[in-house]
C-alpha atoms as a PDB file:
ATOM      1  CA  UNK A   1     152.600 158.370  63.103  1.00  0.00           C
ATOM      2  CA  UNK A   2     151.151 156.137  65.892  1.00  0.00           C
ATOM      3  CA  UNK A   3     151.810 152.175  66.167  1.00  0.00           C
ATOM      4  CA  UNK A   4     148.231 151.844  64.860  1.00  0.00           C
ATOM      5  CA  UNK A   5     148.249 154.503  61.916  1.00  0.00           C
ATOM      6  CA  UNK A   6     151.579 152.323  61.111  1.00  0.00           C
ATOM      7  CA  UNK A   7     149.554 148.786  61.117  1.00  0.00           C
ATOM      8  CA  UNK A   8     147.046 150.340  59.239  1.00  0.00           C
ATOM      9  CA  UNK A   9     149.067 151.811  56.442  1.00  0.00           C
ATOM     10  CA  UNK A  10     151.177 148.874  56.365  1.00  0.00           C
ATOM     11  CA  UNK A  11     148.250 146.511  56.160  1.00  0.00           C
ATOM     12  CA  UNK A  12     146.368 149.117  53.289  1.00  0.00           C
ATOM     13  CA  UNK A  13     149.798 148.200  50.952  1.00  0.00           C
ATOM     14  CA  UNK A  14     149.987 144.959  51.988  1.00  0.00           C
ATOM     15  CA  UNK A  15     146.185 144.322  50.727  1.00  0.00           C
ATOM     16  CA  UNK A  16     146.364 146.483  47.336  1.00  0.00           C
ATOM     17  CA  UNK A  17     148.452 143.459  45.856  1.00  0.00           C
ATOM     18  CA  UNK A  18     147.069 140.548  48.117  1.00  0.00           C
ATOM     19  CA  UNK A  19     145.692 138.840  45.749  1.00  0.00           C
ATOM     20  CA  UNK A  20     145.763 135.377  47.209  1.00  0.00           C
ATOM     21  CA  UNK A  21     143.493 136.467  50.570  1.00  0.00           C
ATOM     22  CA  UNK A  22     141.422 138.728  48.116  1.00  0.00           C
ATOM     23  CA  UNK A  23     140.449 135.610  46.284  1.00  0.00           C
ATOM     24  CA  UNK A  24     139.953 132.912  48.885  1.00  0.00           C
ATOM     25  CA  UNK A  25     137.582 135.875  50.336  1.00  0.00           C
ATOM     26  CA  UNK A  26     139.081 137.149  53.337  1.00  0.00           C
ATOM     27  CA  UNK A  27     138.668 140.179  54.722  1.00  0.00           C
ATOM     28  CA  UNK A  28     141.157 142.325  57.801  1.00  0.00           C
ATOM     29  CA  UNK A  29     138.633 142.745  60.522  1.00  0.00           C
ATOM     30  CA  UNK A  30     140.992 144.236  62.848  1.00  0.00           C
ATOM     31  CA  UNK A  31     144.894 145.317  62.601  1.00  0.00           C
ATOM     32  CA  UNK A  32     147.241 146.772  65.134  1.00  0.00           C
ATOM     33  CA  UNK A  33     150.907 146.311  66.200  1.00  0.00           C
ATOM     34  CA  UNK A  34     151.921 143.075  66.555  1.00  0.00           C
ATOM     35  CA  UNK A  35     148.547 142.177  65.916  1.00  0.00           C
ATOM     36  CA  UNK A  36     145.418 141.501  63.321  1.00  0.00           C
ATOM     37  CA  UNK A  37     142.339 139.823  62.722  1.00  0.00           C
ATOM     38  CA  UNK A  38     141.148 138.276  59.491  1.00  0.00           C
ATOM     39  CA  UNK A  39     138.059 136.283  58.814  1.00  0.00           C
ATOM     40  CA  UNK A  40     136.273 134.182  55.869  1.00  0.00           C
ATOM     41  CA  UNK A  41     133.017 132.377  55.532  1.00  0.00           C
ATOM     42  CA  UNK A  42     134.198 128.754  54.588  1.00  0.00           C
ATOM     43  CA  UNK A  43     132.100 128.971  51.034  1.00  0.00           C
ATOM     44  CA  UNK A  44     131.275 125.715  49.010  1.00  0.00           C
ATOM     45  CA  UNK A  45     134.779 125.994  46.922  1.00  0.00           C
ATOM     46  CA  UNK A  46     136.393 125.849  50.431  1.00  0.00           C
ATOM     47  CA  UNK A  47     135.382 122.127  51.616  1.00  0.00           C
ATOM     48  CA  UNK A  48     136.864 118.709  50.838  1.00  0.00           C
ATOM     49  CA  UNK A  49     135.891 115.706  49.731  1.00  0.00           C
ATOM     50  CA  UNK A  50     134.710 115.133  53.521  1.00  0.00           C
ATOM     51  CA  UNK A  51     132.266 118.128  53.407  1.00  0.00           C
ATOM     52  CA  UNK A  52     134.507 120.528  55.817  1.00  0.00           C
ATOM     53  CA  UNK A  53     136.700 123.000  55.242  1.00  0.00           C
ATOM     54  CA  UNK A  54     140.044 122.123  53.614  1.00  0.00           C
ATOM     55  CA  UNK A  55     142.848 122.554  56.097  1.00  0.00           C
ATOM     56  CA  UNK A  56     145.038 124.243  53.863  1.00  0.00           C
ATOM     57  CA  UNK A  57     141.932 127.290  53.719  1.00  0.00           C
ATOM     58  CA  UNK A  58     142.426 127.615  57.155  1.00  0.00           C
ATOM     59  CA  UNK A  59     146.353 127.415  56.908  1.00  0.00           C
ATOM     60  CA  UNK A  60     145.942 130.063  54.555  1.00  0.00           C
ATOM     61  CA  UNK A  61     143.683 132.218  56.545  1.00  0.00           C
ATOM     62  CA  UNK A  62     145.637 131.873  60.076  1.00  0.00           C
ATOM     63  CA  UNK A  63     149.287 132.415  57.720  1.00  0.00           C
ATOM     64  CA  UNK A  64     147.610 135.772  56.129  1.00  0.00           C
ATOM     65  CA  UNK A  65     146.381 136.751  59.666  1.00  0.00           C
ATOM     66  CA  UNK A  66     149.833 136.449  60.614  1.00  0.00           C
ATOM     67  CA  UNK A  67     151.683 138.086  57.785  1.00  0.00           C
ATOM     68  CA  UNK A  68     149.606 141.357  58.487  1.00  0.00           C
ATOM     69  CA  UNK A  69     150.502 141.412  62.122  1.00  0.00           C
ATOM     70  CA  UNK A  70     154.465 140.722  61.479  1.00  0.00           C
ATOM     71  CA  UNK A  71     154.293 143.472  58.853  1.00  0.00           C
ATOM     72  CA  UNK A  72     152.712 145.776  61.488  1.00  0.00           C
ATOM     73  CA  UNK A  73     155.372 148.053  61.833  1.00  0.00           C
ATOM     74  CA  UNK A  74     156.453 148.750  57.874  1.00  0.00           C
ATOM     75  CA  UNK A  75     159.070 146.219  58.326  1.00  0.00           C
ATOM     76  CA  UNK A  76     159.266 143.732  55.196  1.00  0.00           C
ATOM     77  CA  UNK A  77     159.168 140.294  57.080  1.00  0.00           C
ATOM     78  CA  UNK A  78     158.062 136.676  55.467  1.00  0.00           C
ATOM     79  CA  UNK A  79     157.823 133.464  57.049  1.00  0.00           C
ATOM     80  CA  UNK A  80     160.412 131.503  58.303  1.00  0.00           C
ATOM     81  CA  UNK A  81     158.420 128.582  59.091  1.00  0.00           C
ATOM     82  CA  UNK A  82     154.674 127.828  60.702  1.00  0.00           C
ATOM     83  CA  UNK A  83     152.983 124.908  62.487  1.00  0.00           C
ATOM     84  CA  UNK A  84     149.433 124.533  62.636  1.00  0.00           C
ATOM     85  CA  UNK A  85     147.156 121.795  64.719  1.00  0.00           C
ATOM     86  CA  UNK A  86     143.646 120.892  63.473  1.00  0.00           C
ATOM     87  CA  UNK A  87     141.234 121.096  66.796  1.00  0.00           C
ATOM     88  CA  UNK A  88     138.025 120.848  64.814  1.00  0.00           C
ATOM     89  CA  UNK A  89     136.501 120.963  61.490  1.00  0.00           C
ATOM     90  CA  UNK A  90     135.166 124.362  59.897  1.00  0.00           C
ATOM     91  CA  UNK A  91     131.658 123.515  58.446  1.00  0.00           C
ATOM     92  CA  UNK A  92     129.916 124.863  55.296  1.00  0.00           C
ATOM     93  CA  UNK A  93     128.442 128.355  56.326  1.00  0.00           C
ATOM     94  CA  UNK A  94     130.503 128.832  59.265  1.00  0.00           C
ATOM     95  CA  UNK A  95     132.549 132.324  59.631  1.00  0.00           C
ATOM     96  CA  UNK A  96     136.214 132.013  60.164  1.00  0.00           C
ATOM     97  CA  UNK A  97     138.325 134.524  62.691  1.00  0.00           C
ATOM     98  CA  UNK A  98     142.178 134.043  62.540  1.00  0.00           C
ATOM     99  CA  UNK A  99     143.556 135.979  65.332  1.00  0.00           C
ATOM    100  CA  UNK A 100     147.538 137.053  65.395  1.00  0.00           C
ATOM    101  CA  UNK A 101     149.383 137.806  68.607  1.00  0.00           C
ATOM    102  CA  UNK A 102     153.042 138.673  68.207  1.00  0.00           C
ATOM    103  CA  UNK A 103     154.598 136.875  71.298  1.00  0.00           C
ATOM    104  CA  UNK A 104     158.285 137.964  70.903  1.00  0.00           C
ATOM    105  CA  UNK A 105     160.325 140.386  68.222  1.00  0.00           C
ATOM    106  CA  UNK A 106     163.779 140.317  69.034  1.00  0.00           C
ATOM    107  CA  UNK A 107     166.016 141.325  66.111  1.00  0.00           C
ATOM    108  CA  UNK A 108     165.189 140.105  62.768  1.00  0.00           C
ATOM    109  CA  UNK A 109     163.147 137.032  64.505  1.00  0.00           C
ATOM    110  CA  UNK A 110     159.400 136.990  65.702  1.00  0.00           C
ATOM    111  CA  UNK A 111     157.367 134.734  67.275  1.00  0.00           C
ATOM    112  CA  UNK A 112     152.967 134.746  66.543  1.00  0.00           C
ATOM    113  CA  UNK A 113     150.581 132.923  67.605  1.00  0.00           C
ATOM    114  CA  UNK A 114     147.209 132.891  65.689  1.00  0.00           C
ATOM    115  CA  UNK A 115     144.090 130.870  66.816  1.00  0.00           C
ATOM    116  CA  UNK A 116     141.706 130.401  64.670  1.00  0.00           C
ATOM    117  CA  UNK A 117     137.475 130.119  65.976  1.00  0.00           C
ATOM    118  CA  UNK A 118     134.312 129.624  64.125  1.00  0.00           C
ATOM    119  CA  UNK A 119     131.175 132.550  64.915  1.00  0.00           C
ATOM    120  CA  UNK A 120     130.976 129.697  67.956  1.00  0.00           C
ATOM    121  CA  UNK A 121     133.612 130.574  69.557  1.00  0.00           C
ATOM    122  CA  UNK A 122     134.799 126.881  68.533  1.00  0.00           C
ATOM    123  CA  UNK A 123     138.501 126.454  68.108  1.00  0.00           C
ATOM    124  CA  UNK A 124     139.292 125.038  64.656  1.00  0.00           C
ATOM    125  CA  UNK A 125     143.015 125.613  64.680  1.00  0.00           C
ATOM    126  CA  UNK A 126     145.967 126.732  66.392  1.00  0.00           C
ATOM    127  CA  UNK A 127     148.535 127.863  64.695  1.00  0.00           C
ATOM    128  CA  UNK A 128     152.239 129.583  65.442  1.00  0.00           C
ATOM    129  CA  UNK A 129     154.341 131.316  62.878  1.00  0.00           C
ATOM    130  CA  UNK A 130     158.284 131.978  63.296  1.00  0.00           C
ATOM    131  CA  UNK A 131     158.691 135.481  60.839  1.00  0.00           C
ATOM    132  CA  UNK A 132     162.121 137.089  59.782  1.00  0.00           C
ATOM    133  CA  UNK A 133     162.451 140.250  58.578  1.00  0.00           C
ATOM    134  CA  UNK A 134     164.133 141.245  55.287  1.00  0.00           C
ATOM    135  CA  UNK A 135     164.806 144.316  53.247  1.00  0.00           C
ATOM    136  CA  UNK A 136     162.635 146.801  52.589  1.00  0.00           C
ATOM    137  CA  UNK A 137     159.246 148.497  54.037  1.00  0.00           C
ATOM    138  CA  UNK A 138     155.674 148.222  52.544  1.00  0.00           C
ATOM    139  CA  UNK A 139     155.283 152.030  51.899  1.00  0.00           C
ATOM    140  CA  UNK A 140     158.292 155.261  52.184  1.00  0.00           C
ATOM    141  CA  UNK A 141     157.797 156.896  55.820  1.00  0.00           C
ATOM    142  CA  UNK A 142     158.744 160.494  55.688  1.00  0.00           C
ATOM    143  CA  UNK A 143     162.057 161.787  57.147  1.00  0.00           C
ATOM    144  CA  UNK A 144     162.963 158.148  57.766  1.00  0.00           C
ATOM    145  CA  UNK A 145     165.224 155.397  56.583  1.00  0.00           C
ATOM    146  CA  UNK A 146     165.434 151.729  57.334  1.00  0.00           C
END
């Protein structure tokens, strides 16, 4: 199985019981090792009493982009802990793409950074996530153990 086959396996069981991303409307544009892309159109239920999109949508959406790119390789990993910074506001309409880059995987530990744009190219958000991997895998790999 390839890197990619891998992502995309790993990202296919990941999704089945994503419920969460499934209902705030995302969708996985893009998935690879190390690495995925997930995007949302910030709907009316999305915005805040200011008329833009609540922050905590696009926490949500840059921390889903980056739990399918540190589960990339069939590895069961959650989140250690994640920053974000608020560059500017997502806007009624406007398509959300969160976009995860591993940066470093050493051990249990990795290191992602995920920026988030509008169809613009606008950044809204930058985000890094610190993952740790724990026991288990998201689907059985033949003639292997982990």
């Amino acid at each position: 199985m390839t890197p990619k086959e891998r992502a995309e396996k790993s990202a296919s069981a990941m999704w089945a019981d994503d419920n969460a991303s499934k209902w705030a409307g995302m969708e996985i544009t893009k998935v690879d090792e190390g690495r995925a892309v997930l995007e949302l159109t910030v709907a009316p239920h999305h915005c805040n009493g200011h008329g833009i999109c609540h922050g905590g949508v696009t926490f949500m959406l840059a921390d889903s982009a980056f739990a399918f790119a540190c589960n990339s390789r069939n590895q069961a990993t959650v989140a250690q802990h994640n920053i974000i910074s608020y560059l500017a506001p997502g806007r009624e309409g406007d398509r959300l793409r969160a976009e995860a880059t591993e940066l470093s995987l050493q051990g249990r530990s990795g290191i992602y950074d995920i920026r988030v744009t509008n169809q613009d190219g606008t950044v809204i958000a930058e985000f890094r996530g610190f993952s740790r991997a724990i026991r288990g895998q998201l689907f059985e790999e033949e003639g292997e153990t982990r």
